[in-house]
PDB file of N, CA and C in Angstrom:
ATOM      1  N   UNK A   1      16.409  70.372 -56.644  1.00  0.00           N
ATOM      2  CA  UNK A   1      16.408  68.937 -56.495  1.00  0.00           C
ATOM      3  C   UNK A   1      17.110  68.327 -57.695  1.00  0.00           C
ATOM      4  N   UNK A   2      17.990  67.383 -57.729  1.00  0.00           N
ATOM      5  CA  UNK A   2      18.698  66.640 -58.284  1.00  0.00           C
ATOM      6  C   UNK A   2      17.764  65.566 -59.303  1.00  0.00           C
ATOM      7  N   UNK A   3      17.675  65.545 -60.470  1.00  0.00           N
ATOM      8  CA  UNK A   3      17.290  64.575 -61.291  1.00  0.00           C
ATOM      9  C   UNK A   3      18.105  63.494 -61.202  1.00  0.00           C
ATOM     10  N   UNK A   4      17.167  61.840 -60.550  1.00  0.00           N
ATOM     11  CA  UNK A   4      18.097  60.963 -61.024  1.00  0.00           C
ATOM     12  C   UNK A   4      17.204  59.736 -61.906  1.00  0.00           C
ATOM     13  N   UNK A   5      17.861  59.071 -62.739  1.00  0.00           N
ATOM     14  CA  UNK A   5      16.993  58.341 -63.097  1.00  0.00           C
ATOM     15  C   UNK A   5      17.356  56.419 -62.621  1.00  0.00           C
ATOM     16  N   UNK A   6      17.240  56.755 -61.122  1.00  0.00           N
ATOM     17  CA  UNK A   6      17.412  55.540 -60.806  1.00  0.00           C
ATOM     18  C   UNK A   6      16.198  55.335 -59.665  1.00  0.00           C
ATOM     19  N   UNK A   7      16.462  54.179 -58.556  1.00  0.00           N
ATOM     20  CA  UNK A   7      15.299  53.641 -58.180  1.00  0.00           C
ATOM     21  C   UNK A   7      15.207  54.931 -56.455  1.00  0.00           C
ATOM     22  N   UNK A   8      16.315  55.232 -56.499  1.00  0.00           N
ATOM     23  CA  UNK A   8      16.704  56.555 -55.502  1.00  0.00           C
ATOM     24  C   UNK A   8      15.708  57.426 -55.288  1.00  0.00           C
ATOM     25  N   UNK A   9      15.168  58.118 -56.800  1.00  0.00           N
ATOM     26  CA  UNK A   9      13.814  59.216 -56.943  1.00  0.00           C
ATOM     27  C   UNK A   9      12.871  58.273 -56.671  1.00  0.00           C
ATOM     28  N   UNK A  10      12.367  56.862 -56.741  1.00  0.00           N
ATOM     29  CA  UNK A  10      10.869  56.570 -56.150  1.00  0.00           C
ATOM     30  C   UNK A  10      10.813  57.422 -54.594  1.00  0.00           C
ATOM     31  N   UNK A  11       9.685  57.918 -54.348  1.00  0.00           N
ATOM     32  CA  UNK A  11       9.066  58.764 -53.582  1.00  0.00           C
ATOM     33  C   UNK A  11      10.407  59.419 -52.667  1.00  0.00           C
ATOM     34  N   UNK A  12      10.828  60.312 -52.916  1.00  0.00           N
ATOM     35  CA  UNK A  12      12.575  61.058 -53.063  1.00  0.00           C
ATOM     36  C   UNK A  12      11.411  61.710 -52.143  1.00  0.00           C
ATOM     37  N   UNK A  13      11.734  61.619 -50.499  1.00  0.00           N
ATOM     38  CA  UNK A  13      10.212  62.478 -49.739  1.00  0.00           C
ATOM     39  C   UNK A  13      11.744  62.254 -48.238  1.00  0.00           C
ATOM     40  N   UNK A  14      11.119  62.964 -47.440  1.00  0.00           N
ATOM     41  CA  UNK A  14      11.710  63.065 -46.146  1.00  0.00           C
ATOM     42  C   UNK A  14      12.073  61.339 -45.368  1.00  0.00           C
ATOM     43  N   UNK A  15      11.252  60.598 -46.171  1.00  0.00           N
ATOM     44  CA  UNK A  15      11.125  59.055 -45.404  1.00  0.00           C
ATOM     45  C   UNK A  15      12.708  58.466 -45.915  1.00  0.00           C
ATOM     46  N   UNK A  16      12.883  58.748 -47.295  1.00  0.00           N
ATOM     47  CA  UNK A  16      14.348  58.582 -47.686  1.00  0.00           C
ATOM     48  C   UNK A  16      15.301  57.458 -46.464  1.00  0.00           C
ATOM     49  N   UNK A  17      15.459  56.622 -46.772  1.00  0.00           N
ATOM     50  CA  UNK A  17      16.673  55.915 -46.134  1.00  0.00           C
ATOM     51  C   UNK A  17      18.058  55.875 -46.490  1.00  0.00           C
ATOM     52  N   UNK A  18      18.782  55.514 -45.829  1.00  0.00           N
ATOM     53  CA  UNK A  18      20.175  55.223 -46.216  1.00  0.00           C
ATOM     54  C   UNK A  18      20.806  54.295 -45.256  1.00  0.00           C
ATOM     55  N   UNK A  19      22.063  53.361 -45.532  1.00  0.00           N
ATOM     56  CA  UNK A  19      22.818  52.575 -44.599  1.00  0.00           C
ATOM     57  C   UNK A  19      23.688  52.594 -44.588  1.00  0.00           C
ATOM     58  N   UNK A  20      24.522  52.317 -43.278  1.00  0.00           N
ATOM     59  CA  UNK A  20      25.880  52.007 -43.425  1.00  0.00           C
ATOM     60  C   UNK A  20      26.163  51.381 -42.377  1.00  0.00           C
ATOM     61  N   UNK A  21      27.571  50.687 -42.380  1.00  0.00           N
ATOM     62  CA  UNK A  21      27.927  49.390 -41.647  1.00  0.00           C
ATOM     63  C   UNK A  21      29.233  50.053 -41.152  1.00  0.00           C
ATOM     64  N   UNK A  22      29.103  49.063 -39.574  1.00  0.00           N
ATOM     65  CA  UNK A  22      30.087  49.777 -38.484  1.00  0.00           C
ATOM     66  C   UNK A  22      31.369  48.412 -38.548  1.00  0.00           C
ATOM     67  N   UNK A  23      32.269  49.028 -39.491  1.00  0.00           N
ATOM     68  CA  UNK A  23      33.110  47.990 -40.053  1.00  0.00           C
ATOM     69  C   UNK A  23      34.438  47.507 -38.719  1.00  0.00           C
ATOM     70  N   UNK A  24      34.083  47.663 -37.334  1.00  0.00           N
ATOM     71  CA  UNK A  24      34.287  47.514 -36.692  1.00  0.00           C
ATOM     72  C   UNK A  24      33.751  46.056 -35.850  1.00  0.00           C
ATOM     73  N   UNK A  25      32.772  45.665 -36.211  1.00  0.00           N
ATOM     74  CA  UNK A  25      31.757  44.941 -35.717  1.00  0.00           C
ATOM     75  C   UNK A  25      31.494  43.496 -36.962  1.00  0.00           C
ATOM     76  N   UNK A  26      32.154  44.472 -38.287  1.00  0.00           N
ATOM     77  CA  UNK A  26      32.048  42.704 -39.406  1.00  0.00           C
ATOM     78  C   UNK A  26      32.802  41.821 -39.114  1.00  0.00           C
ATOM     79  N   UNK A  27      32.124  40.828 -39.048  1.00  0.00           N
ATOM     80  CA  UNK A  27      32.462  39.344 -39.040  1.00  0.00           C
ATOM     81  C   UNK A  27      33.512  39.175 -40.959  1.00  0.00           C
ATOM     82  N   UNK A  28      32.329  39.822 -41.471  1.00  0.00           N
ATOM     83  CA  UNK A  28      33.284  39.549 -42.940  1.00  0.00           C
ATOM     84  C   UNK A  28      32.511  38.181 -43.556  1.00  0.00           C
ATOM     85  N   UNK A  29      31.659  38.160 -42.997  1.00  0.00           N
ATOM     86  CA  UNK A  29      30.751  37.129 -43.842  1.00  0.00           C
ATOM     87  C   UNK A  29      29.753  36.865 -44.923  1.00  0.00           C
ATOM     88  N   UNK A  30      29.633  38.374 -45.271  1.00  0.00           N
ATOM     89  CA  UNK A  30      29.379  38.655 -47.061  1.00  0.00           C
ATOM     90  C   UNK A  30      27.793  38.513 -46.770  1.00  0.00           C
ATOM     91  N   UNK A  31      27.377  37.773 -45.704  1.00  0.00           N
ATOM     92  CA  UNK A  31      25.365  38.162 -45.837  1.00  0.00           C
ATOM     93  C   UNK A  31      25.177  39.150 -46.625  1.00  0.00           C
ATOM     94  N   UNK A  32      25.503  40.045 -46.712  1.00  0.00           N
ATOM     95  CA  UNK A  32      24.757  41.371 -47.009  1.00  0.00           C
ATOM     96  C   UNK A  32      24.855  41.447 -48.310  1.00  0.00           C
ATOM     97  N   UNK A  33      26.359  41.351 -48.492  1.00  0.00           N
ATOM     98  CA  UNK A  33      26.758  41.006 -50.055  1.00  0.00           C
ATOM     99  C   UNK A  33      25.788  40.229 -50.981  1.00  0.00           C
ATOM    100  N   UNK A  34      25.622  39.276 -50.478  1.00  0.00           N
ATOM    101  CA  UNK A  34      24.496  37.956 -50.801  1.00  0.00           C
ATOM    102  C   UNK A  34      23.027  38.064 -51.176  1.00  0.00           C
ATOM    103  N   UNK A  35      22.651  38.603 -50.078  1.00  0.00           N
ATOM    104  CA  UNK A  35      21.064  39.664 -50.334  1.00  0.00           C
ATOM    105  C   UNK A  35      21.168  40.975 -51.155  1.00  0.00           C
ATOM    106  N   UNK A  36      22.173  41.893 -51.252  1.00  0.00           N
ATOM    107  CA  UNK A  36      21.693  43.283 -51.882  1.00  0.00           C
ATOM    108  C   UNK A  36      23.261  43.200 -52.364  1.00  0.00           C
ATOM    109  N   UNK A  37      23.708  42.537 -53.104  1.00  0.00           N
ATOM    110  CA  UNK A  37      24.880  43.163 -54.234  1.00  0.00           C
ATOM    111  C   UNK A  37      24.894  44.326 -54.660  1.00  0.00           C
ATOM    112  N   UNK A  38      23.893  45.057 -54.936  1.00  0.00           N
ATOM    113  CA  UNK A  38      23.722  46.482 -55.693  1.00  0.00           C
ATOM    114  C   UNK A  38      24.428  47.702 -54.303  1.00  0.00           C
ATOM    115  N   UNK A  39      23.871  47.064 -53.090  1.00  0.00           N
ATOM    116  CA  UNK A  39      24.637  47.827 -52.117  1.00  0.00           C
ATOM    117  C   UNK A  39      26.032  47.618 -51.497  1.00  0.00           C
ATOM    118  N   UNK A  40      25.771  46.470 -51.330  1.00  0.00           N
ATOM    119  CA  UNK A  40      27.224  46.216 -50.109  1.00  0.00           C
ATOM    120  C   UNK A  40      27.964  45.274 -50.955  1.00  0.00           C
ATOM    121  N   UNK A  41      29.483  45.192 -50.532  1.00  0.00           N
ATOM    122  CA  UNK A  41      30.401  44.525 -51.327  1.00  0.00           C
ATOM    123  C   UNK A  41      31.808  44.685 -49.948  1.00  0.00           C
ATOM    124  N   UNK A  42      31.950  43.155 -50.284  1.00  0.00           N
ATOM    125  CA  UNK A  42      33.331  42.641 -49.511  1.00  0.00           C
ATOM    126  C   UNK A  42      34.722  43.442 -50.337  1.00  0.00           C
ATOM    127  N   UNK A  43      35.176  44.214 -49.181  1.00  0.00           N
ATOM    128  CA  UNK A  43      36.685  44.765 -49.906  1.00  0.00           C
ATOM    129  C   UNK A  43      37.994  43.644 -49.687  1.00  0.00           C
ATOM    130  N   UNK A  44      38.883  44.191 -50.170  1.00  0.00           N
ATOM    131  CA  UNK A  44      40.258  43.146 -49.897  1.00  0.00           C
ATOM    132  C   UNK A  44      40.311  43.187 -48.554  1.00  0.00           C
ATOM    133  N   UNK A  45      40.114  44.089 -47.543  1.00  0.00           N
ATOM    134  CA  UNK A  45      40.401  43.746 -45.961  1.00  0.00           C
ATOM    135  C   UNK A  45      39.246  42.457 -45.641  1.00  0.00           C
ATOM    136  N   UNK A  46      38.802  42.261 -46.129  1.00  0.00           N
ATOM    137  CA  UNK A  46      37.197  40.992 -46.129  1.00  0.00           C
ATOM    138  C   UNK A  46      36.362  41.783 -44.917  1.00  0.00           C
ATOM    139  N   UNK A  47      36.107  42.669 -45.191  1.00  0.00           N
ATOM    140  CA  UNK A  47      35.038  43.303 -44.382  1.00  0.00           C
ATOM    141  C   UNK A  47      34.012  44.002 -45.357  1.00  0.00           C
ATOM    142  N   UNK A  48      32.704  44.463 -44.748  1.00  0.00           N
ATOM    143  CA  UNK A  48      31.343  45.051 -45.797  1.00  0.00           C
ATOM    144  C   UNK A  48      31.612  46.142 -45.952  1.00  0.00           C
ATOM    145  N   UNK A  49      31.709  46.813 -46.933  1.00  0.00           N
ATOM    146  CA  UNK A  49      31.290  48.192 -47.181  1.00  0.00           C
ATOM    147  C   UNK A  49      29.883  48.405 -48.305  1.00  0.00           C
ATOM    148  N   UNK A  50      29.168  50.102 -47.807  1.00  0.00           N
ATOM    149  CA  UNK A  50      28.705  50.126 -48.807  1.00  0.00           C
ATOM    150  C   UNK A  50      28.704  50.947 -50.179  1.00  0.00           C
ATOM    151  N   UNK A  51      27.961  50.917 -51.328  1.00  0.00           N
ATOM    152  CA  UNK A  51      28.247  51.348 -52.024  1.00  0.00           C
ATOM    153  C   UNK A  51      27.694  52.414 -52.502  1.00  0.00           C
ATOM    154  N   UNK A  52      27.795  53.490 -52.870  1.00  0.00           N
ATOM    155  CA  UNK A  52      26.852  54.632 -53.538  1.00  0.00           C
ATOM    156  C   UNK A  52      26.601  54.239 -55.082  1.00  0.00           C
ATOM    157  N   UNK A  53      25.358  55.502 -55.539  1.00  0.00           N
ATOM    158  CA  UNK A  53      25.018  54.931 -56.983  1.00  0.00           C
ATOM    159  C   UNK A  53      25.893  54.538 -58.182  1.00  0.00           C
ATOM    160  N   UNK A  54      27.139  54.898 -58.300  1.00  0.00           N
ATOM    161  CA  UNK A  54      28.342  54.556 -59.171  1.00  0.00           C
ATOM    162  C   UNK A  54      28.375  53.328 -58.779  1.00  0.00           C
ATOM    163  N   UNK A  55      28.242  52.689 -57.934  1.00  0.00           N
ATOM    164  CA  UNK A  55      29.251  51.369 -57.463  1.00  0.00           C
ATOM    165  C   UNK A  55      30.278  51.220 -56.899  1.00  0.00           C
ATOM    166  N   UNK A  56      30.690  52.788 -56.194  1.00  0.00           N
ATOM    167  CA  UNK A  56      31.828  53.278 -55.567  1.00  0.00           C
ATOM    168  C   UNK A  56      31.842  52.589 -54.334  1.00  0.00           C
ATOM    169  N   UNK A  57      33.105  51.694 -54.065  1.00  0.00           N
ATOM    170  CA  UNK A  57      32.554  51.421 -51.602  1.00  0.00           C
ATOM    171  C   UNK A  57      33.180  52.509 -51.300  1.00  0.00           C
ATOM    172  N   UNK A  58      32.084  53.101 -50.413  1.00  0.00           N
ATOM    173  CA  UNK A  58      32.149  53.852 -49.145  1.00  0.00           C
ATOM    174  C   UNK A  58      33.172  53.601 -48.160  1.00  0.00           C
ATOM    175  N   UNK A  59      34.228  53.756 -48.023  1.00  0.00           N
ATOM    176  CA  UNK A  59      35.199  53.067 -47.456  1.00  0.00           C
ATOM    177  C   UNK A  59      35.627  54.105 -45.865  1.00  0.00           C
ATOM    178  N   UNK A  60      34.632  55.659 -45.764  1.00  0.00           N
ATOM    179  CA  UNK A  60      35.372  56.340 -44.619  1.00  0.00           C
ATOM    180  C   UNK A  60      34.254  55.650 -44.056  1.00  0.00           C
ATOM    181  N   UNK A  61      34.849  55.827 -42.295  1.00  0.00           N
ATOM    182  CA  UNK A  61      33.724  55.417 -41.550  1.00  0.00           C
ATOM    183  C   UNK A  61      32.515  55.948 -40.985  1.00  0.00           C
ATOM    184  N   UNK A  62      31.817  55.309 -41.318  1.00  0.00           N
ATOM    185  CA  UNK A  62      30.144  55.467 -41.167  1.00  0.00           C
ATOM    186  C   UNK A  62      29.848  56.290 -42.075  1.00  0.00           C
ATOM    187  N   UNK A  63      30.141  56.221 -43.096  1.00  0.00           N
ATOM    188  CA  UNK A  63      30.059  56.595 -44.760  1.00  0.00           C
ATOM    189  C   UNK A  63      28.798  56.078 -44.987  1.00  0.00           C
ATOM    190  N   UNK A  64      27.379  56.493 -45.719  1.00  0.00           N
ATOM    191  CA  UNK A  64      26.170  56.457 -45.437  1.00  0.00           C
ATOM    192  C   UNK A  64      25.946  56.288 -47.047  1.00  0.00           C
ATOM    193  N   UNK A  65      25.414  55.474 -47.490  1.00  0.00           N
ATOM    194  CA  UNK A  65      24.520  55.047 -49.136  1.00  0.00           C
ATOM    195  C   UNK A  65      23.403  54.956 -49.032  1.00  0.00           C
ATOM    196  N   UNK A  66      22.303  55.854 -49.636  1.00  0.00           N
ATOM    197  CA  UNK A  66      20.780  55.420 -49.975  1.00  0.00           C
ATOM    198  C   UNK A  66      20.195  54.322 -50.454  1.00  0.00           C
ATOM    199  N   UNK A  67      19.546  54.013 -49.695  1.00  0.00           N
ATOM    200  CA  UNK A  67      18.647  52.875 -50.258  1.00  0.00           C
ATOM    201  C   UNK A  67      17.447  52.768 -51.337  1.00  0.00           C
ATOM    202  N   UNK A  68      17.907  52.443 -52.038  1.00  0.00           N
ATOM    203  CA  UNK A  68      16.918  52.407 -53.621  1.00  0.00           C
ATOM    204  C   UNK A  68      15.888  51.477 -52.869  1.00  0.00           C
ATOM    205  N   UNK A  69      14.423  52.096 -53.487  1.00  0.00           N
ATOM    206  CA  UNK A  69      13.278  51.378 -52.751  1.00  0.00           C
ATOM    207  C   UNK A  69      13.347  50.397 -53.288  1.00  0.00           C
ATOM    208  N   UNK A  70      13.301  49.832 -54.246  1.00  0.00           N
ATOM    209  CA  UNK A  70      13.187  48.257 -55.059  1.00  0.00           C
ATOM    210  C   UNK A  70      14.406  47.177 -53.996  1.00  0.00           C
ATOM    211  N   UNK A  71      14.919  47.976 -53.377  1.00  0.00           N
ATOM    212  CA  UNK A  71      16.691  47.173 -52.621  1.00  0.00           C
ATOM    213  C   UNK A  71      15.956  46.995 -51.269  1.00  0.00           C
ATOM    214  N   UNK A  72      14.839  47.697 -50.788  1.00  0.00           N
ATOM    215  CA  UNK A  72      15.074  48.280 -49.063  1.00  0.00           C
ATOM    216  C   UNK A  72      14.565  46.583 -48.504  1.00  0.00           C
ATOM    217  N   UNK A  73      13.871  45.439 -49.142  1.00  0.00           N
ATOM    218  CA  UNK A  73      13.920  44.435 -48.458  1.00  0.00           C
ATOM    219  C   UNK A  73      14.696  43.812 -48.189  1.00  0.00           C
ATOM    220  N   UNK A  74      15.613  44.000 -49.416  1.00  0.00           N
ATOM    221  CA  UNK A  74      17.313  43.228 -49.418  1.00  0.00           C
ATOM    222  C   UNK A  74      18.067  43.719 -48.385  1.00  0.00           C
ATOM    223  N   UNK A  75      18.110  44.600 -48.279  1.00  0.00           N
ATOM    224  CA  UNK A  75      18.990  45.566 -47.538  1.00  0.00           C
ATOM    225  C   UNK A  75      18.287  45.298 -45.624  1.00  0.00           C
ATOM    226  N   UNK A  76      17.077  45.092 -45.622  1.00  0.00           N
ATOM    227  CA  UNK A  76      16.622  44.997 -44.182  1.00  0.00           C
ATOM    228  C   UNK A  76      17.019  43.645 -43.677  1.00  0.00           C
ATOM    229  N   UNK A  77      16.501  42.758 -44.524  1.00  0.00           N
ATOM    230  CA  UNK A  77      17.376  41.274 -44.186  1.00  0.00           C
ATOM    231  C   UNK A  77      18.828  41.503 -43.954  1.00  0.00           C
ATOM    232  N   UNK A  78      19.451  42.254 -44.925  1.00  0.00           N
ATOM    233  CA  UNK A  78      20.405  41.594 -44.698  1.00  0.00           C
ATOM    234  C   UNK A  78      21.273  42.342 -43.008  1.00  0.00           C
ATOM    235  N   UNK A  79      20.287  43.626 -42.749  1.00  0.00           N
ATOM    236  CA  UNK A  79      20.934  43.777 -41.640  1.00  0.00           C
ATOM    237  C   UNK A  79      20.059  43.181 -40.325  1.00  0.00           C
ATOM    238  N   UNK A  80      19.349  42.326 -40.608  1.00  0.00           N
ATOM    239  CA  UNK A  80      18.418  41.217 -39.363  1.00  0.00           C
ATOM    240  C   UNK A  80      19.243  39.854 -39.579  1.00  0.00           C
ATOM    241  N   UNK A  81      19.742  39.409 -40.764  1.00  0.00           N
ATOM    242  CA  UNK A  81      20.622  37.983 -40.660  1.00  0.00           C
ATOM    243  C   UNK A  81      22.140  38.644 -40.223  1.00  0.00           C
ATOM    244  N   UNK A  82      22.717  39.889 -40.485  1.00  0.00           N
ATOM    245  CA  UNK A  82      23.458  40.080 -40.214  1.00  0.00           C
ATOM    246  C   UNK A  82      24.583  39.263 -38.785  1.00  0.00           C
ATOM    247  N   UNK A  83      25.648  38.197 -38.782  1.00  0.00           N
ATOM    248  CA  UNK A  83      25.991  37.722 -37.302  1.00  0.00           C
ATOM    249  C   UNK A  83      26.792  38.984 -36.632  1.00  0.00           C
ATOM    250  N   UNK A  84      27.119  39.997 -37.231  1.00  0.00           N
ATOM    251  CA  UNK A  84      27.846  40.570 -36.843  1.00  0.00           C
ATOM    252  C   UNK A  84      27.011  42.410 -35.840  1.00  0.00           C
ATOM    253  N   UNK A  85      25.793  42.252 -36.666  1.00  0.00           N
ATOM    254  CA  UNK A  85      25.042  42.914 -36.197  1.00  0.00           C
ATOM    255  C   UNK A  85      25.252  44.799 -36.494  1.00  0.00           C
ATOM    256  N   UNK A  86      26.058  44.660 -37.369  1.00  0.00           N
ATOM    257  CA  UNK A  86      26.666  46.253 -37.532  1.00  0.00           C
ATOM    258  C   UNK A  86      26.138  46.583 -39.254  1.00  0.00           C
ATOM    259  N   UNK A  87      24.999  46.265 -39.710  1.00  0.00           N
ATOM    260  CA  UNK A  87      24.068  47.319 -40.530  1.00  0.00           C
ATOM    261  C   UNK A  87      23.376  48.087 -40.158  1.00  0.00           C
ATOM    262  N   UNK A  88      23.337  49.482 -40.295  1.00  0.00           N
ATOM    263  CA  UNK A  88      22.131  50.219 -39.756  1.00  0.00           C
ATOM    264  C   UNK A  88      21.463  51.019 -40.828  1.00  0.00           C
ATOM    265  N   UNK A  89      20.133  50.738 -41.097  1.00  0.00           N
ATOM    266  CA  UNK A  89      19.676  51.540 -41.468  1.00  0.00           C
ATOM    267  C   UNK A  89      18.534  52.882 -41.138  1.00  0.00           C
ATOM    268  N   UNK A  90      19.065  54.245 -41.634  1.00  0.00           N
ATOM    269  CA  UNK A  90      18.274  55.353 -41.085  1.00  0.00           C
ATOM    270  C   UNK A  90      17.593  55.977 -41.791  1.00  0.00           C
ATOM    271  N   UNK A  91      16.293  56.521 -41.100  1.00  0.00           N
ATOM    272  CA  UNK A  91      15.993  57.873 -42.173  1.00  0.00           C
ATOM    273  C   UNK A  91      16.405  58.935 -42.290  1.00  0.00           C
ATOM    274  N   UNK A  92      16.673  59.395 -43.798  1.00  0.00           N
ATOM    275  CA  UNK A  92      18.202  60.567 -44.149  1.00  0.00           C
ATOM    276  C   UNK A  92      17.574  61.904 -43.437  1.00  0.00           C
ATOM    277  N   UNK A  93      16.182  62.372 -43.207  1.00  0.00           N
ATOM    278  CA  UNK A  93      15.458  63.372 -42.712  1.00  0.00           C
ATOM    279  C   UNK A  93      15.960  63.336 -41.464  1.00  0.00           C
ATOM    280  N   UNK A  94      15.726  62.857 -40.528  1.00  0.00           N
ATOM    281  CA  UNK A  94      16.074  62.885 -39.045  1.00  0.00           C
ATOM    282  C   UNK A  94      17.414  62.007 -38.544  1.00  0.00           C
ATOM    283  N   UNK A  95      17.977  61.177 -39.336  1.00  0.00           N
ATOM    284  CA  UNK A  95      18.911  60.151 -39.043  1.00  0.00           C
ATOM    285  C   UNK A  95      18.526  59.048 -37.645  1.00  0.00           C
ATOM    286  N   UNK A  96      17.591  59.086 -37.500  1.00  0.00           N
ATOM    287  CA  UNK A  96      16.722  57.643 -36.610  1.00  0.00           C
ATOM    288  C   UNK A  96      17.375  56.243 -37.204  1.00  0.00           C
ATOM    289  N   UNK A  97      17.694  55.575 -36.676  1.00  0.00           N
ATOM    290  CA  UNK A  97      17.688  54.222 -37.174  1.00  0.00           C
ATOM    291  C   UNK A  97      16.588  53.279 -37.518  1.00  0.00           C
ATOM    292  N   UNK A  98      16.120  52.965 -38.518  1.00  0.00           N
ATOM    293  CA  UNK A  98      15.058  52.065 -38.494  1.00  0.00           C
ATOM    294  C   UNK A  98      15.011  50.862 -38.445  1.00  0.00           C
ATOM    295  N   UNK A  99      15.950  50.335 -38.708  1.00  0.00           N
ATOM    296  CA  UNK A  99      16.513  49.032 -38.658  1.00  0.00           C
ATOM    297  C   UNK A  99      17.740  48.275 -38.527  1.00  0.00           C
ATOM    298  N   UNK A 100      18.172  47.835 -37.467  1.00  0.00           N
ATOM    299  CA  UNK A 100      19.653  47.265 -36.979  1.00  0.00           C
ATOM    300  C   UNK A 100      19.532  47.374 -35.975  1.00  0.00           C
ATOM    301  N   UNK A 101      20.721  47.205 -35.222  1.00  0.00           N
ATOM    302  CA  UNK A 101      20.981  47.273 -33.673  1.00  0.00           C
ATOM    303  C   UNK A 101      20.383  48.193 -32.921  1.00  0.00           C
ATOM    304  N   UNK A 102      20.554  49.653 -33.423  1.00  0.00           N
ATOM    305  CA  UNK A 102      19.949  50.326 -32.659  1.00  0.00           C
ATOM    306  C   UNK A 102      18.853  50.894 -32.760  1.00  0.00           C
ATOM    307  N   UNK A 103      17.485  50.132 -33.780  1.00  0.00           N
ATOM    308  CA  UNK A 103      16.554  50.620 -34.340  1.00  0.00           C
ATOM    309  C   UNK A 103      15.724  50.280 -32.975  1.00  0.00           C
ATOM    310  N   UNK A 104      14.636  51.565 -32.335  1.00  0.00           N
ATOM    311  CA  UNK A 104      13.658  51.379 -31.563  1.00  0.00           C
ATOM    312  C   UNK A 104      12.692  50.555 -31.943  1.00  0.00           C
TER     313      UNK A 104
END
């Protein structure tokens, strides 16, 4: 197991989430940006990507970033205000969606 000393290791367990956005479907309206800066960020095409722990955007598609637990409210809003409707977030154990479009 990987030592990290960020908010990633709080309970680092099978429940683990991660998100990513179907940059097919952005409007380009920065919600997400707005609520969780630490994750998502508008590129020069003005569409969302997200970001991994560097601050790197995820730029292939359906390129997947963990959700730091201290972020996961930011990050759920912002894919429920989302107009464009293309945040999803899953759990990294099974890849289920838990929240977005196609969350049961």
């Amino acid at each position: 197991m990987t030592v990290r000393h960020d908010a990633e290791t709080v309970g680092e367990s099978q429940d683990q989430l991660e998100v990513w956005i179907d940059q097919d479907l952005c409007t380009g309206d920065g919600i997400c940006a707005q609520y969780a800066p630490e994750v998502f960020e508008l590129d020069i095409d003005g569409l969302a990507y997200v970001k991994d722990g560097d601050d790197e955007l995820l730029q292939a598609p359906g390129a997947a970033a963990r959700v730091p637990l201290p972020l996961l409210r930011d990050v759920v809003d912002s894919a429920r205000e989302c107009p464009g409707d293309c945040i999803h977030v899953r759990r990294v154990s099974d890849r289920v969606e838990v929240y977005g479009p196609d969350a049961e």
